[in-house]
Protein backbone atom coordinates (compact mmCIF):
# COMPACT_ATOMS: atom_id res chain seq x y z
CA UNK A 1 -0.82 14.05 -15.88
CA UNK A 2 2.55 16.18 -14.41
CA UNK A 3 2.17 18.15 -11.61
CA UNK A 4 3.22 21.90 -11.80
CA UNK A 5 5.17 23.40 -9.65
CA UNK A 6 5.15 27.19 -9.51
CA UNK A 7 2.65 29.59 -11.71
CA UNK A 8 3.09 29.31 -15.75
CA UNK A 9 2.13 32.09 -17.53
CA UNK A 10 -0.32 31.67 -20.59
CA UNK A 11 2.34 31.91 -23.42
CA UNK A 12 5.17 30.61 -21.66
CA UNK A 13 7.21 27.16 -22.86
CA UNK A 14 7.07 24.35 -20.21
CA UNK A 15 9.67 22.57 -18.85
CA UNK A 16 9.64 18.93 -17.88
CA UNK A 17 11.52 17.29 -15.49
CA UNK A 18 11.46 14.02 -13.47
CA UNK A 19 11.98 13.98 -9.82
CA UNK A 20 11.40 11.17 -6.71
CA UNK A 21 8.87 12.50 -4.59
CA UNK A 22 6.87 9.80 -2.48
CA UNK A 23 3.60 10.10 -0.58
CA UNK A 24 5.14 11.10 3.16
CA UNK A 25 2.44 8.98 4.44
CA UNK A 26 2.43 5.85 3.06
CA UNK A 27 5.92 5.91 0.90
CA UNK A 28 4.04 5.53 -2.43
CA UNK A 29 5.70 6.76 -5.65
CA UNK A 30 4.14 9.54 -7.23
CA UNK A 31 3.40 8.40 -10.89
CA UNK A 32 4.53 10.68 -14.01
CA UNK A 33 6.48 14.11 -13.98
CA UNK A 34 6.65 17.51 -13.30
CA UNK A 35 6.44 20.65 -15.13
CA UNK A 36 6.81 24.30 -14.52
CA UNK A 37 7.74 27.20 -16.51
CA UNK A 38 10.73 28.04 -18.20
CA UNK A 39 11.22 31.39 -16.12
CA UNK A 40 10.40 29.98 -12.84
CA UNK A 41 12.75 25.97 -13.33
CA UNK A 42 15.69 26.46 -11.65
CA UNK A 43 15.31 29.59 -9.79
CA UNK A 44 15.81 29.51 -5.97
CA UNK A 45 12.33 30.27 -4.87
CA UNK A 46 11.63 27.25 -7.43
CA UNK A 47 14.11 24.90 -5.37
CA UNK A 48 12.06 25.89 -1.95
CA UNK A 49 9.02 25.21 -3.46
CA UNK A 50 9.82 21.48 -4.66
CA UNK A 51 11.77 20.57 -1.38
CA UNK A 52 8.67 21.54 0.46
CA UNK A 53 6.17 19.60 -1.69
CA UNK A 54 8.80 16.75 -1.29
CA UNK A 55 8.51 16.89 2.54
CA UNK A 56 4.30 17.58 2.75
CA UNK A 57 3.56 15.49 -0.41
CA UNK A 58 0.63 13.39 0.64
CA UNK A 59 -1.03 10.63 -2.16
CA UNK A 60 -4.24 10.64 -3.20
CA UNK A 61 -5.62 7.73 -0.86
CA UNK A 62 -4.21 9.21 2.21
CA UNK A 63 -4.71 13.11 1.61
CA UNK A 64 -8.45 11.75 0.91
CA UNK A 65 -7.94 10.05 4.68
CA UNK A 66 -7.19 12.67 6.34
CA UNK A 67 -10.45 14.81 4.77
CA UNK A 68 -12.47 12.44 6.06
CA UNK A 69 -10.97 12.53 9.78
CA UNK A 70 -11.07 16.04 9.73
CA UNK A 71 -15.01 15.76 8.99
C-alpha cells in the first residue's frame, strides 16, 4: 500500500511516484510508492514535506521499538 504524502481531497486524481526513502534507524527500504494529489505533487510545501519524512522516516519494527521504550 503507497504512502500519501500531503491531504487529497475526495474527488481529486492521484499521483504516483517512486522515491528512496529508508528507515533512518535501521537503513531498511521502504517497500512500494507514494501518492499524493495532483494539486499538492510538486508544489514547494510538497517538497518540505517529503524531505522531512525522508529525514524522520522510521520502519515499522523500529517506530514499534521506540513505543515500547517510551512505555
Amino acid at each position: 500500500m503507497p504512502m500519501i504524502i500531503g491531504k487529497i481531497s475526495e474527488n481529486e486524481k492521484k499521483v504516483k511516484f517512486n522515491v528512496e526513502i529508508h528507515c533512518t534507524n535501521c537503513g531498511k527500504k521502504v517497500p512500494g510508492g507514494c501518492q499524493a494529489g495532483e494539486k499538492y505533487y510538486q508544489t514547494q510545501a510538497f517538497k518540505i514535506e517529503l524531505e522531512n519524512f525522508k529525514r524522520e522516516y522510521l520502519c515499522g519494527i523500529c517506530r514499534d521499538k521506540k513505543r515500547r521504550e517510551k512505555q
